[in-house]
PDB file of N, CA and C in Angstrom:
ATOM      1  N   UNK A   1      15.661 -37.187 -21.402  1.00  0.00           N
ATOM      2  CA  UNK A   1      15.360 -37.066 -19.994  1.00  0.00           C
ATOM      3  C   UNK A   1      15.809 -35.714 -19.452  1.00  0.00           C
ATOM      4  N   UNK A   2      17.041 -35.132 -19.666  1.00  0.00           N
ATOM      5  CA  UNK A   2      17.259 -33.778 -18.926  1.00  0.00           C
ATOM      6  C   UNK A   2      16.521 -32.862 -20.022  1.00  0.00           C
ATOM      7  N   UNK A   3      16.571 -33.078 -21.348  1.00  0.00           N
ATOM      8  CA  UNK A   3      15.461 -32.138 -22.058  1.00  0.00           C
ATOM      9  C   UNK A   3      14.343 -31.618 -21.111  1.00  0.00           C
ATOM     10  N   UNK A   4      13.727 -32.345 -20.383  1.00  0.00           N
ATOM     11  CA  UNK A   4      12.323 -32.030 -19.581  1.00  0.00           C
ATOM     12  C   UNK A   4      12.784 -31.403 -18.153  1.00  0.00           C
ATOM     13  N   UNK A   5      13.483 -32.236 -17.732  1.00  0.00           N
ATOM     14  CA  UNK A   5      14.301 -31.466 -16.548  1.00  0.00           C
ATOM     15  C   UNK A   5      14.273 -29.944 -16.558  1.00  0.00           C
ATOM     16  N   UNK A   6      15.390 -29.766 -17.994  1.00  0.00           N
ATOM     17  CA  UNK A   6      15.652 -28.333 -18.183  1.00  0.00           C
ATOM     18  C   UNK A   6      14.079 -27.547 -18.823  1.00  0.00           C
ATOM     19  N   UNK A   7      13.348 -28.306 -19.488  1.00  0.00           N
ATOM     20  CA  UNK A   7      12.221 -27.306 -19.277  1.00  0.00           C
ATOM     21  C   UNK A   7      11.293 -27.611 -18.557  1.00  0.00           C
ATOM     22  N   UNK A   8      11.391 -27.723 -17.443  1.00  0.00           N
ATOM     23  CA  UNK A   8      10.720 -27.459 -16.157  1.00  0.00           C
ATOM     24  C   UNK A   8      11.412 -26.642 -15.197  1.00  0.00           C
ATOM     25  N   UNK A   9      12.434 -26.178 -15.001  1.00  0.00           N
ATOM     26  CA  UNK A   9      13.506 -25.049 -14.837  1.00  0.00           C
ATOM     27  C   UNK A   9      13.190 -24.209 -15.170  1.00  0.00           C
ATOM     28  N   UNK A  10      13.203 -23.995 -16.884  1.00  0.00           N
ATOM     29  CA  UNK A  10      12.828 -23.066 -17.569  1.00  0.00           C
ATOM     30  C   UNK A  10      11.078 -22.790 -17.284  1.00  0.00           C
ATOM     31  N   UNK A  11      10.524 -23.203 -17.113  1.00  0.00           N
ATOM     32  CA  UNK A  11       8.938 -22.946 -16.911  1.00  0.00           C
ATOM     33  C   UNK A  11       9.043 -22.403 -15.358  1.00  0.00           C
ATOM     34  N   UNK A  12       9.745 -23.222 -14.584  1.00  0.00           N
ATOM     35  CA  UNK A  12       9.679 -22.666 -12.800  1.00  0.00           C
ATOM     36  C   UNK A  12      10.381 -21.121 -12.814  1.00  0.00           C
ATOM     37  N   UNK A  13      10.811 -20.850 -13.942  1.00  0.00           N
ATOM     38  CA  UNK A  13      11.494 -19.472 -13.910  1.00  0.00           C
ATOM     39  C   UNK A  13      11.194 -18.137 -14.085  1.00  0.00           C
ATOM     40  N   UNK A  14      10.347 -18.735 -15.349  1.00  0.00           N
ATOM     41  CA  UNK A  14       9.674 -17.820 -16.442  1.00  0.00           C
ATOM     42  C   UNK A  14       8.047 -17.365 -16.216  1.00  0.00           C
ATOM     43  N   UNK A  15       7.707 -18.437 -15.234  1.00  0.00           N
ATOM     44  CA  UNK A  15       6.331 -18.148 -15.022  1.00  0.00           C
ATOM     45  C   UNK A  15       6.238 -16.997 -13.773  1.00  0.00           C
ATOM     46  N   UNK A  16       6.524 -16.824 -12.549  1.00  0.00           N
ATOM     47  CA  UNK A  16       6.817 -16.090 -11.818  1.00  0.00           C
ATOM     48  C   UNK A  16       7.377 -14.609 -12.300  1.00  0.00           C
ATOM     49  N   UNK A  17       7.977 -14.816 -13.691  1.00  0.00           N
ATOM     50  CA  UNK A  17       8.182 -13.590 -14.304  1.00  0.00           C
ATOM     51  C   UNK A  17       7.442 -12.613 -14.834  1.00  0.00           C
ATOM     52  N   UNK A  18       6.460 -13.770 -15.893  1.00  0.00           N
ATOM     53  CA  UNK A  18       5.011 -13.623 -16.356  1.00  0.00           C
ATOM     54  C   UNK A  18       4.149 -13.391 -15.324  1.00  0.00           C
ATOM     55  N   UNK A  19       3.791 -13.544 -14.401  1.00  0.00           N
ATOM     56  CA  UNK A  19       2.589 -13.086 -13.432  1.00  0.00           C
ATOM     57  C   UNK A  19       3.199 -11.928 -12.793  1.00  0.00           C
ATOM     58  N   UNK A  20       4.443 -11.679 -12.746  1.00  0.00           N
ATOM     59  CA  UNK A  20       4.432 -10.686 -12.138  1.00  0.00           C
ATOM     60  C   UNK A  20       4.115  -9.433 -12.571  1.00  0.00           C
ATOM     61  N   UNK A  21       4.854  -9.525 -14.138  1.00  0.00           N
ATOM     62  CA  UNK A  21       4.387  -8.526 -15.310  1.00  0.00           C
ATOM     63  C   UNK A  21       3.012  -8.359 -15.762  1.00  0.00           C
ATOM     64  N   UNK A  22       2.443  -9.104 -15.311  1.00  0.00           N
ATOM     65  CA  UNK A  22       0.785  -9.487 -15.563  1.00  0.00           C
ATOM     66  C   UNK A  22       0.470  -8.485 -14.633  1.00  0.00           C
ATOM     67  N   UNK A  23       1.104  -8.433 -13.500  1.00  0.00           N
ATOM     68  CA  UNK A  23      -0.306  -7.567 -12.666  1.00  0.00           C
ATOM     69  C   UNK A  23       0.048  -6.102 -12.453  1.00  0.00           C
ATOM     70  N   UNK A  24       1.380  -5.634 -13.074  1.00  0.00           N
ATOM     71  CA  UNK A  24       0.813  -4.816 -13.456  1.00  0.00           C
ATOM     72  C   UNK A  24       0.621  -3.817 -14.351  1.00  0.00           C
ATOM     73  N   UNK A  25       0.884  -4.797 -15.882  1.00  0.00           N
ATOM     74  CA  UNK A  25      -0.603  -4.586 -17.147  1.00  0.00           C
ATOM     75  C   UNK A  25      -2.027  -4.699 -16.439  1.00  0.00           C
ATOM     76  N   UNK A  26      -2.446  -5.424 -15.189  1.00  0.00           N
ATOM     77  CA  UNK A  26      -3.399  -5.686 -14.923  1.00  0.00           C
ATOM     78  C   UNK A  26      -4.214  -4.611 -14.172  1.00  0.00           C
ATOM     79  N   UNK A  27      -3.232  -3.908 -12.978  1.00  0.00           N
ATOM     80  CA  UNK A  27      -3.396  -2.360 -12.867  1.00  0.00           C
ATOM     81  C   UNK A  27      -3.581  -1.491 -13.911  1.00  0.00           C
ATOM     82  N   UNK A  28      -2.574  -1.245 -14.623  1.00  0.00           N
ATOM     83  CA  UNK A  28      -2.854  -0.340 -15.539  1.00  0.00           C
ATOM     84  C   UNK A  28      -3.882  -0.079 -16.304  1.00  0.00           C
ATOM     85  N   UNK A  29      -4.638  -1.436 -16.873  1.00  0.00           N
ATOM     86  CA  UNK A  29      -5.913  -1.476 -17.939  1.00  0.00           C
ATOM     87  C   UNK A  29      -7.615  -1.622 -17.080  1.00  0.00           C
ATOM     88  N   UNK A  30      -7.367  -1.561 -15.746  1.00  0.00           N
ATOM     89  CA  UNK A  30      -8.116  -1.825 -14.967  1.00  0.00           C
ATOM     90  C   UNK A  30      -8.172  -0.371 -13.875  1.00  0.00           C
ATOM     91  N   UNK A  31      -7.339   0.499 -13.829  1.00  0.00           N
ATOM     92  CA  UNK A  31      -8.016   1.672 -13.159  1.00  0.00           C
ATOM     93  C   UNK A  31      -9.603   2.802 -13.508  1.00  0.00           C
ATOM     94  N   UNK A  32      -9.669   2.497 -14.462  1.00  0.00           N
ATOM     95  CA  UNK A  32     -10.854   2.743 -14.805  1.00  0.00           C
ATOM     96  C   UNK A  32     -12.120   2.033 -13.905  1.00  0.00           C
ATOM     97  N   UNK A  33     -11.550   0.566 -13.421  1.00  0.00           N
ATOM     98  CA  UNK A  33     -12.272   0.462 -12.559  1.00  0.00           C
ATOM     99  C   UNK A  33     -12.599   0.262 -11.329  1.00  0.00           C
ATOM    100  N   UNK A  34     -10.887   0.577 -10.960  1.00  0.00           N
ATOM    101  CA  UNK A  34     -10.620   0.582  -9.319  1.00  0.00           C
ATOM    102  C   UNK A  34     -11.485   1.993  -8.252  1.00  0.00           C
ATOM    103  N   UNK A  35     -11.750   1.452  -7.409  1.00  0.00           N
ATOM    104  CA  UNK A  35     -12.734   2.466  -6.338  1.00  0.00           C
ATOM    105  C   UNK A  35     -11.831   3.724  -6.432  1.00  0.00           C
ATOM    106  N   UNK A  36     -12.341   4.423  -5.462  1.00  0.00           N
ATOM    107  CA  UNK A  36     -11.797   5.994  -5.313  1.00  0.00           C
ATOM    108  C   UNK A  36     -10.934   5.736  -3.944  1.00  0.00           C
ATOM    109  N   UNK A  37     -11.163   5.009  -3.034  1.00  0.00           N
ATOM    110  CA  UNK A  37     -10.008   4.588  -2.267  1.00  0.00           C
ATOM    111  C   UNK A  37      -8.667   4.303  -2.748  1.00  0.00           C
ATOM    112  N   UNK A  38      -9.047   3.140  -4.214  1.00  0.00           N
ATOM    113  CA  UNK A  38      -7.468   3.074  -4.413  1.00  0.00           C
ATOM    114  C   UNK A  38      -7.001   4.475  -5.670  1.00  0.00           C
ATOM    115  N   UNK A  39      -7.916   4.924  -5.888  1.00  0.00           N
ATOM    116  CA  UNK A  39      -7.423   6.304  -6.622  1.00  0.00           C
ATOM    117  C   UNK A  39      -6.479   7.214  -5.418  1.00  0.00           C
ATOM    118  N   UNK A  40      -6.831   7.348  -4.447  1.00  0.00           N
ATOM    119  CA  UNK A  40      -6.500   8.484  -3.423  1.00  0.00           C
ATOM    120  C   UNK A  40      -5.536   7.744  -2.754  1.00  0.00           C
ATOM    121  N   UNK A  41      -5.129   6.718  -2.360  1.00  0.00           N
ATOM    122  CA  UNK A  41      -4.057   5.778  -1.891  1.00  0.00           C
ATOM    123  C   UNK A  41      -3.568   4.606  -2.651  1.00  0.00           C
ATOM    124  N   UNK A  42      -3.093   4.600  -3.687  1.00  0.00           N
ATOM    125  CA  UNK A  42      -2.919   3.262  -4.343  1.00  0.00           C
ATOM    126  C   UNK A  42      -1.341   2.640  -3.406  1.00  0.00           C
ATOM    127  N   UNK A  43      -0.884   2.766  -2.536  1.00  0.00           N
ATOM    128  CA  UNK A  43       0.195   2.192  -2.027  1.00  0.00           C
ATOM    129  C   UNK A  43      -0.962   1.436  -1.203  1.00  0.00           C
ATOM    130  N   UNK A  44      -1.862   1.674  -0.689  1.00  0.00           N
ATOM    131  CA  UNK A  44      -2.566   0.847   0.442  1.00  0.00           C
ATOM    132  C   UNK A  44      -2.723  -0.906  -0.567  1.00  0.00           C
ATOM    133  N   UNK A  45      -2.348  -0.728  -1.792  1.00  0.00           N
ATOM    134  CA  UNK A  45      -2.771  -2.186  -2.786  1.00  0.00           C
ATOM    135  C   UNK A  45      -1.250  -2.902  -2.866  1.00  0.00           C
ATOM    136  N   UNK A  46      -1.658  -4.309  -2.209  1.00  0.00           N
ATOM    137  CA  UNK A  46      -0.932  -5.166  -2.002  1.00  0.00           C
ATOM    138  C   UNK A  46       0.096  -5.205  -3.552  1.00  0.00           C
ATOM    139  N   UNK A  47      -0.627  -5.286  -4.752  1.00  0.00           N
ATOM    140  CA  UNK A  47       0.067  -5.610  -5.929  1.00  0.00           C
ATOM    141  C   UNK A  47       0.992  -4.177  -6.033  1.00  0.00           C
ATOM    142  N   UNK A  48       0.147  -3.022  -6.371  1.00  0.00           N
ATOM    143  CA  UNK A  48       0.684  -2.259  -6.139  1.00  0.00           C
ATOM    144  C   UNK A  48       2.016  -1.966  -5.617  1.00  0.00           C
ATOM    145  N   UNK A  49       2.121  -2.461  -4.584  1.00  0.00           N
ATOM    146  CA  UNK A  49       3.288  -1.971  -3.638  1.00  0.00           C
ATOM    147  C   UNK A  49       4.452  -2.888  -4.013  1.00  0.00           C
ATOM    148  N   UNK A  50       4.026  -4.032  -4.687  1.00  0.00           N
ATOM    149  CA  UNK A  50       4.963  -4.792  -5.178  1.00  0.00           C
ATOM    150  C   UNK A  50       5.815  -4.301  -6.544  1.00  0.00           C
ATOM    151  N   UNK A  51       4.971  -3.214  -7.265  1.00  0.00           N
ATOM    152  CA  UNK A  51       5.609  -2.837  -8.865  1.00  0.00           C
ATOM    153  C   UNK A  51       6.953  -2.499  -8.902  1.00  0.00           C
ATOM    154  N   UNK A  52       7.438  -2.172 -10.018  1.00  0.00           N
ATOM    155  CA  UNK A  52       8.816  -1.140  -9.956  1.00  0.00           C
ATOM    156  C   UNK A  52       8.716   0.220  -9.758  1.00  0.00           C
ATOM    157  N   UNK A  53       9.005   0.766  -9.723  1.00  0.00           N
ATOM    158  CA  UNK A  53       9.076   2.155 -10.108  1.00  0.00           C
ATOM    159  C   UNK A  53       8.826   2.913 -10.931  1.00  0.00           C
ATOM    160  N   UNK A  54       8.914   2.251 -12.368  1.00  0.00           N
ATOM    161  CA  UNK A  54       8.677   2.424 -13.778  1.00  0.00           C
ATOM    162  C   UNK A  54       6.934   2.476 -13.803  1.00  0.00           C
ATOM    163  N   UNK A  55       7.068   1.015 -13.393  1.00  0.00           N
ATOM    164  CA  UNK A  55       5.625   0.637 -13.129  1.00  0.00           C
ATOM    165  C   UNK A  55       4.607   1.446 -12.746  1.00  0.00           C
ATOM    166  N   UNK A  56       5.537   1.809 -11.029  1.00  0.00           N
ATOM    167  CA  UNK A  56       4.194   2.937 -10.469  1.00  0.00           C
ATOM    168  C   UNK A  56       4.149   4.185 -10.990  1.00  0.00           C
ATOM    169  N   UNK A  57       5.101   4.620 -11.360  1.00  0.00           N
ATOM    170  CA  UNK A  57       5.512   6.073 -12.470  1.00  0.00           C
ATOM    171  C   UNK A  57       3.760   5.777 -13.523  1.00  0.00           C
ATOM    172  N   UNK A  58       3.955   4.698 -14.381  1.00  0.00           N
ATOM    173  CA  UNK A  58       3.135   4.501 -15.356  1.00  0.00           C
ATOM    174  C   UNK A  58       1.703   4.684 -15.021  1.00  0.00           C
ATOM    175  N   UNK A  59       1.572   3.722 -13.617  1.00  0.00           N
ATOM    176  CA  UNK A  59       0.274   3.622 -13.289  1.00  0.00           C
ATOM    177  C   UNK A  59      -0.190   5.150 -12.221  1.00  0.00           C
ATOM    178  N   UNK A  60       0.453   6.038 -11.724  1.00  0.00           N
ATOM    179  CA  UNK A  60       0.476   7.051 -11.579  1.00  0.00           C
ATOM    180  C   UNK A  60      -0.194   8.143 -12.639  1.00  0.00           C
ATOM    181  N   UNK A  61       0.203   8.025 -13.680  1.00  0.00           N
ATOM    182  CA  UNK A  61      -0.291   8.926 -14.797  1.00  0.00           C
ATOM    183  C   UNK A  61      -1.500   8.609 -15.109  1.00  0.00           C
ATOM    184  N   UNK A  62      -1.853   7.387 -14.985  1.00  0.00           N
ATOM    185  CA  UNK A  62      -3.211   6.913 -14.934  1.00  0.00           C
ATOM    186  C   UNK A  62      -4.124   7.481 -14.463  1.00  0.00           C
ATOM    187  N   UNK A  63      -3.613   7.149 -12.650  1.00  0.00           N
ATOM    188  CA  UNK A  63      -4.593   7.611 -12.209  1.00  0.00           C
ATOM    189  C   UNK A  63      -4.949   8.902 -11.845  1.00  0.00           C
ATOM    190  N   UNK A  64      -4.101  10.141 -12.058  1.00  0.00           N
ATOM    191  CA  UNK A  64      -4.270  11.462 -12.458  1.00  0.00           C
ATOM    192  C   UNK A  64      -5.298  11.794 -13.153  1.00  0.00           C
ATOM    193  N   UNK A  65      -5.437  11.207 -14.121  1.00  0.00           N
ATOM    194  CA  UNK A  65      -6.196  10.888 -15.363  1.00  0.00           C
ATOM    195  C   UNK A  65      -7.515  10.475 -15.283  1.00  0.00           C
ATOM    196  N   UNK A  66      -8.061   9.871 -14.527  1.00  0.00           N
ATOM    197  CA  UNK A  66      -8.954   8.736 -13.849  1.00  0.00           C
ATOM    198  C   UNK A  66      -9.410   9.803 -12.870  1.00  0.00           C
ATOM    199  N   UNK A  67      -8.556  10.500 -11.912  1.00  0.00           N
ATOM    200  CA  UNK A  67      -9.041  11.454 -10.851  1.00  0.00           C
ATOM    201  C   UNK A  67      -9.659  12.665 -11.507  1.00  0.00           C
ATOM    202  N   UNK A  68      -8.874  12.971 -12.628  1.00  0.00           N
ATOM    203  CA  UNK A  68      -9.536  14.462 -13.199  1.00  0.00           C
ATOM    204  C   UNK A  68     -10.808  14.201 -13.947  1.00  0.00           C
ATOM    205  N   UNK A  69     -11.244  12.828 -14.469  1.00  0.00           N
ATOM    206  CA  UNK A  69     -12.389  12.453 -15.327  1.00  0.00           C
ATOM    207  C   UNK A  69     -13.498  12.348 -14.383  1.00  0.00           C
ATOM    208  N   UNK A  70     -13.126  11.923 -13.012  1.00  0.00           N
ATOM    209  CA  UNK A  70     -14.173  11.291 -11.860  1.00  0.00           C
ATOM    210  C   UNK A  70     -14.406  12.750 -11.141  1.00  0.00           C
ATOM    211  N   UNK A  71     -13.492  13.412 -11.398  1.00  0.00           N
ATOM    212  CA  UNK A  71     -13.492  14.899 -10.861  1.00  0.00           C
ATOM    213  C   UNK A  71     -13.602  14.475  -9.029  1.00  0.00           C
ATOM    214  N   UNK A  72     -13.001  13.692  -8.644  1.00  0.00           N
ATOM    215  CA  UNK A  72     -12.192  13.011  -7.277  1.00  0.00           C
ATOM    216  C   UNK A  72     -11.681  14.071  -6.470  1.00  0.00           C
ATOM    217  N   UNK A  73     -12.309  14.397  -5.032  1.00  0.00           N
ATOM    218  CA  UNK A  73     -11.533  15.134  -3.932  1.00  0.00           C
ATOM    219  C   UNK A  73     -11.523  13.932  -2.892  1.00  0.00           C
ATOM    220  N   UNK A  74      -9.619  14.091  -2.983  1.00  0.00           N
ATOM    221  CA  UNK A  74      -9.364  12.519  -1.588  1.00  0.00           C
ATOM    222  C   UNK A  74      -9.517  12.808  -0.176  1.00  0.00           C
ATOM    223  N   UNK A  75     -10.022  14.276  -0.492  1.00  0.00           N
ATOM    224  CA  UNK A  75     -10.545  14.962   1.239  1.00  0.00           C
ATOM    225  C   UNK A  75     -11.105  14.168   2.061  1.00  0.00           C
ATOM    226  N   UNK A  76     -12.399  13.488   1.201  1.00  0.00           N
ATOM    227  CA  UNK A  76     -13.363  12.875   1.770  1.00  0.00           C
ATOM    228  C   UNK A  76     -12.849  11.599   2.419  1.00  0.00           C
ATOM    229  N   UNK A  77     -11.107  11.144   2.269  1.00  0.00           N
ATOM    230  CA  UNK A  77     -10.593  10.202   3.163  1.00  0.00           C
ATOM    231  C   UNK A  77      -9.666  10.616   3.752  1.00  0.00           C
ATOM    232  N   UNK A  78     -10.113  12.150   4.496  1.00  0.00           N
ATOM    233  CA  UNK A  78      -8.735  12.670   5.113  1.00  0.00           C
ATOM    234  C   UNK A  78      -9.343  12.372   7.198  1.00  0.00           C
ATOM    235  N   UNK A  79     -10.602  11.645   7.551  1.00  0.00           N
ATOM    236  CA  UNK A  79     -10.462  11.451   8.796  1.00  0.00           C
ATOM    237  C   UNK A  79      -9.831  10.075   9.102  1.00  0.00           C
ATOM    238  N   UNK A  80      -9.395   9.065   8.189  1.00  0.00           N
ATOM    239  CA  UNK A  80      -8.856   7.871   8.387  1.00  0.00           C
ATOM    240  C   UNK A  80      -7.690   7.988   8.591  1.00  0.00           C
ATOM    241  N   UNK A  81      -7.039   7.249   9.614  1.00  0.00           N
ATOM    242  CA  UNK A  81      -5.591   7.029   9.848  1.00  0.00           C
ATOM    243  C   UNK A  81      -5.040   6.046   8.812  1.00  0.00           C
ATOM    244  N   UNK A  82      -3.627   6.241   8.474  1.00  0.00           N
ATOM    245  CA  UNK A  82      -3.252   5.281   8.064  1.00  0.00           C
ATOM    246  C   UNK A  82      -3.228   4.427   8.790  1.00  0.00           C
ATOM    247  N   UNK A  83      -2.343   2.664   8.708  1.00  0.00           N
ATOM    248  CA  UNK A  83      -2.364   1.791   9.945  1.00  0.00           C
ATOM    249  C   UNK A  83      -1.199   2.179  10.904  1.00  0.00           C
ATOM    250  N   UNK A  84      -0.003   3.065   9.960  1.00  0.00           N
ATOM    251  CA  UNK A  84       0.750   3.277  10.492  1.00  0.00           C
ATOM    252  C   UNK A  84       1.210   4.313  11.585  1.00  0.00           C
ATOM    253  N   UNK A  85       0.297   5.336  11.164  1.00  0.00           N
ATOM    254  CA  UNK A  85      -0.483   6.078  12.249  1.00  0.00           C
ATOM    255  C   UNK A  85      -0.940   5.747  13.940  1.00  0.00           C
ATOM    256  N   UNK A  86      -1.649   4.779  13.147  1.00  0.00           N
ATOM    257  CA  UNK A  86      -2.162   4.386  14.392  1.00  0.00           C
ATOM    258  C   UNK A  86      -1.803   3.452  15.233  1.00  0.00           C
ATOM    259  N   UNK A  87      -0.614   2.232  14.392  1.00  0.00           N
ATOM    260  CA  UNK A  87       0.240   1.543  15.079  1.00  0.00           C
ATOM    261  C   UNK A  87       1.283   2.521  15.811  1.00  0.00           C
ATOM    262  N   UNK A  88       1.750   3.599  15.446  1.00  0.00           N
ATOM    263  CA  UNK A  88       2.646   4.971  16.373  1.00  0.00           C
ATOM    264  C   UNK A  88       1.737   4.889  17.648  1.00  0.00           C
ATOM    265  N   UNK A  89       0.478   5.682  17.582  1.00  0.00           N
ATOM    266  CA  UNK A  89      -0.369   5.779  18.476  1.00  0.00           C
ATOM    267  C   UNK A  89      -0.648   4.563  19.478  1.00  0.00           C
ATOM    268  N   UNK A  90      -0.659   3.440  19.660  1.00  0.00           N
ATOM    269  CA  UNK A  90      -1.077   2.720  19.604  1.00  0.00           C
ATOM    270  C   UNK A  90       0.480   2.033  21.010  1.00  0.00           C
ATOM    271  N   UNK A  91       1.281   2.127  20.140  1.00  0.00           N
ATOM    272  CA  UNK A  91       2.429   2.183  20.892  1.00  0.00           C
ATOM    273  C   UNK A  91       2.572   3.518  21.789  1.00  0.00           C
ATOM    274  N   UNK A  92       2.736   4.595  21.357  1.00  0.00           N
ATOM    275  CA  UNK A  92       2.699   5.632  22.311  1.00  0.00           C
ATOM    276  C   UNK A  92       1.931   5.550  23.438  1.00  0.00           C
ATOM    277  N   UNK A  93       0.706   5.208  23.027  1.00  0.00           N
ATOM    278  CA  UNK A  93      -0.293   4.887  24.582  1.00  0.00           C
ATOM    279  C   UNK A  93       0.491   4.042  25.228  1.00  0.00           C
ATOM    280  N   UNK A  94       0.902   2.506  25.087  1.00  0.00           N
ATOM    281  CA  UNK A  94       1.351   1.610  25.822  1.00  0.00           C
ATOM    282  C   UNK A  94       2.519   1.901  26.428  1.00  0.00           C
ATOM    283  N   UNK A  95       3.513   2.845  25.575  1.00  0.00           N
ATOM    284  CA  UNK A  95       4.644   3.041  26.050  1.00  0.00           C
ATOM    285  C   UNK A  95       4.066   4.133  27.525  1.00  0.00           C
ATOM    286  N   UNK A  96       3.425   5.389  27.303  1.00  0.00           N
ATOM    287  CA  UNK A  96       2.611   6.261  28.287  1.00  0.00           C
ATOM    288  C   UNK A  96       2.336   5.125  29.461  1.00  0.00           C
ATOM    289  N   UNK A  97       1.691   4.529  29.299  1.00  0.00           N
ATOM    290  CA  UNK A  97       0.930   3.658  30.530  1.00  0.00           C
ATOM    291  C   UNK A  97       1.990   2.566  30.914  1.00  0.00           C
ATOM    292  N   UNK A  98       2.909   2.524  30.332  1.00  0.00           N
ATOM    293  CA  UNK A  98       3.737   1.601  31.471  1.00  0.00           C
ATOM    294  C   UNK A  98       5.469   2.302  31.653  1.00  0.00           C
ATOM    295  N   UNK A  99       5.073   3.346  31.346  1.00  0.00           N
ATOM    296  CA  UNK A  99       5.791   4.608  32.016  1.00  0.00           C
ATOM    297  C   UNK A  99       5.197   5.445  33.135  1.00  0.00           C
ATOM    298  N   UNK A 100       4.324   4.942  33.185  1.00  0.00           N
ATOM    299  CA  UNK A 100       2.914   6.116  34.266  1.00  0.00           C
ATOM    300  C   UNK A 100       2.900   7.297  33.794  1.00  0.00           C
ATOM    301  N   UNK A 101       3.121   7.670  32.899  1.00  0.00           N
ATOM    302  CA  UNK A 101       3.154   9.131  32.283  1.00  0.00           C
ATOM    303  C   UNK A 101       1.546  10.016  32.271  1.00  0.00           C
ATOM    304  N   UNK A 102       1.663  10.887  32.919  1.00  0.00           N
ATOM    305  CA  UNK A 102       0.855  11.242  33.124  1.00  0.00           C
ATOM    306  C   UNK A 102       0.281  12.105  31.674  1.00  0.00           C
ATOM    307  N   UNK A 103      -0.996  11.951  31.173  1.00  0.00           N
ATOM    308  CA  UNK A 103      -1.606  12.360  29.939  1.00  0.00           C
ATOM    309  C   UNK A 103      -1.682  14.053  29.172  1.00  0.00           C
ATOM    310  N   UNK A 104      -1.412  14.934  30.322  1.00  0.00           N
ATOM    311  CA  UNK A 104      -1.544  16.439  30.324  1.00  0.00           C
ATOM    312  C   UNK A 104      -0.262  17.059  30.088  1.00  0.00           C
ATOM    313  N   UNK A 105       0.464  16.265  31.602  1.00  0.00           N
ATOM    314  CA  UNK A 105       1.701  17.114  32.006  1.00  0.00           C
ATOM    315  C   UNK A 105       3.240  16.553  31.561  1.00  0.00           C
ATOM    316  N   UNK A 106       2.698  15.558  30.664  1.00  0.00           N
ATOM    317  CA  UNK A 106       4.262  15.007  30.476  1.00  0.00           C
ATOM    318  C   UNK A 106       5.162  14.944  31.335  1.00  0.00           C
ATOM    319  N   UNK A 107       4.846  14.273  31.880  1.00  0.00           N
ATOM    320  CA  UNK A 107       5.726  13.620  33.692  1.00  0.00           C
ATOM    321  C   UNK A 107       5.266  12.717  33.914  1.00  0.00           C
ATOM    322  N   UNK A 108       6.027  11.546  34.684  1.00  0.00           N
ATOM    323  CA  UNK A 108       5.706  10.325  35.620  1.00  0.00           C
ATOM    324  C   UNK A 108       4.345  11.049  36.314  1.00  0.00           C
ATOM    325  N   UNK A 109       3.132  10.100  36.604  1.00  0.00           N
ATOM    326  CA  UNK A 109       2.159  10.526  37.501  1.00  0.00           C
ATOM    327  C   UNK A 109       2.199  10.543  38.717  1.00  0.00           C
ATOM    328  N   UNK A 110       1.728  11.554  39.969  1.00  0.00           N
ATOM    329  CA  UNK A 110       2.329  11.083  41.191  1.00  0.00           C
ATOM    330  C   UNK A 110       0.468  11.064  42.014  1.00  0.00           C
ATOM    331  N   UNK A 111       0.750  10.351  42.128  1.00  0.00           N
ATOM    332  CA  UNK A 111      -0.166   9.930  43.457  1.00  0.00           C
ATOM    333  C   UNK A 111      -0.403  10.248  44.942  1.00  0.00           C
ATOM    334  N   UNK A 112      -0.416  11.290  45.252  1.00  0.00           N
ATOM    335  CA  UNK A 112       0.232  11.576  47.023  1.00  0.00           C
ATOM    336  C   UNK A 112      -0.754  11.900  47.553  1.00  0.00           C
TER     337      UNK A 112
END
């Protein structure tokens, strides 16, 4: 009876270990067929952002590799904001408008 116990422990442990290492062997053998978005930003990828360091080191060399074969300029995604960008922005306006800050002169707006 605890025989099974303990390997179901052992399985609730080990599997979460295994998928994690899975994805990313799963990056790595698969940039060949990831878009040119995630060539030019691969932090924007959920798995991604989860790797080690080692990891992204590895999958980095990759895609160097992948960029110089596709012969890739990430120019062509240089009018997009990040989100974080634009969450700054985004706040800055709101903070502006319920400061009354006026848009030009950087001052309270006056009305007279």
């Amino acid at each position: 009876m605890y025989f099974f116990s303990d390997m179901k422990v052992f399985y609730l442990l080990i599997i979460p270990l295994l998928v994690s290492c899975a994805s990313g062997a799963n990056l790595i053998s698969s940039i060949d067929k990831e878009d040119n978005f995630f060539l030019c930003f691969p932090s924007a990828n959920n798995n991604y952002s989860r790797l080690s360091i080692e990891e992204k080191i590895e999958i980095q060399k990759k895609i160097v590799l992948e960029k110089e074969r596709r012969n890739l300029d990430c120019s062509q995604f240089s009018e997009l904001l990040s989100a974080e960008e634009n969450l700054k922005n985004i706040n800055q306006e709101e903070m502006n408008r319920r400061l009354n800050k006026c848009r030009y002169r950087g001052e309270p707006c006056r009305y007279d």
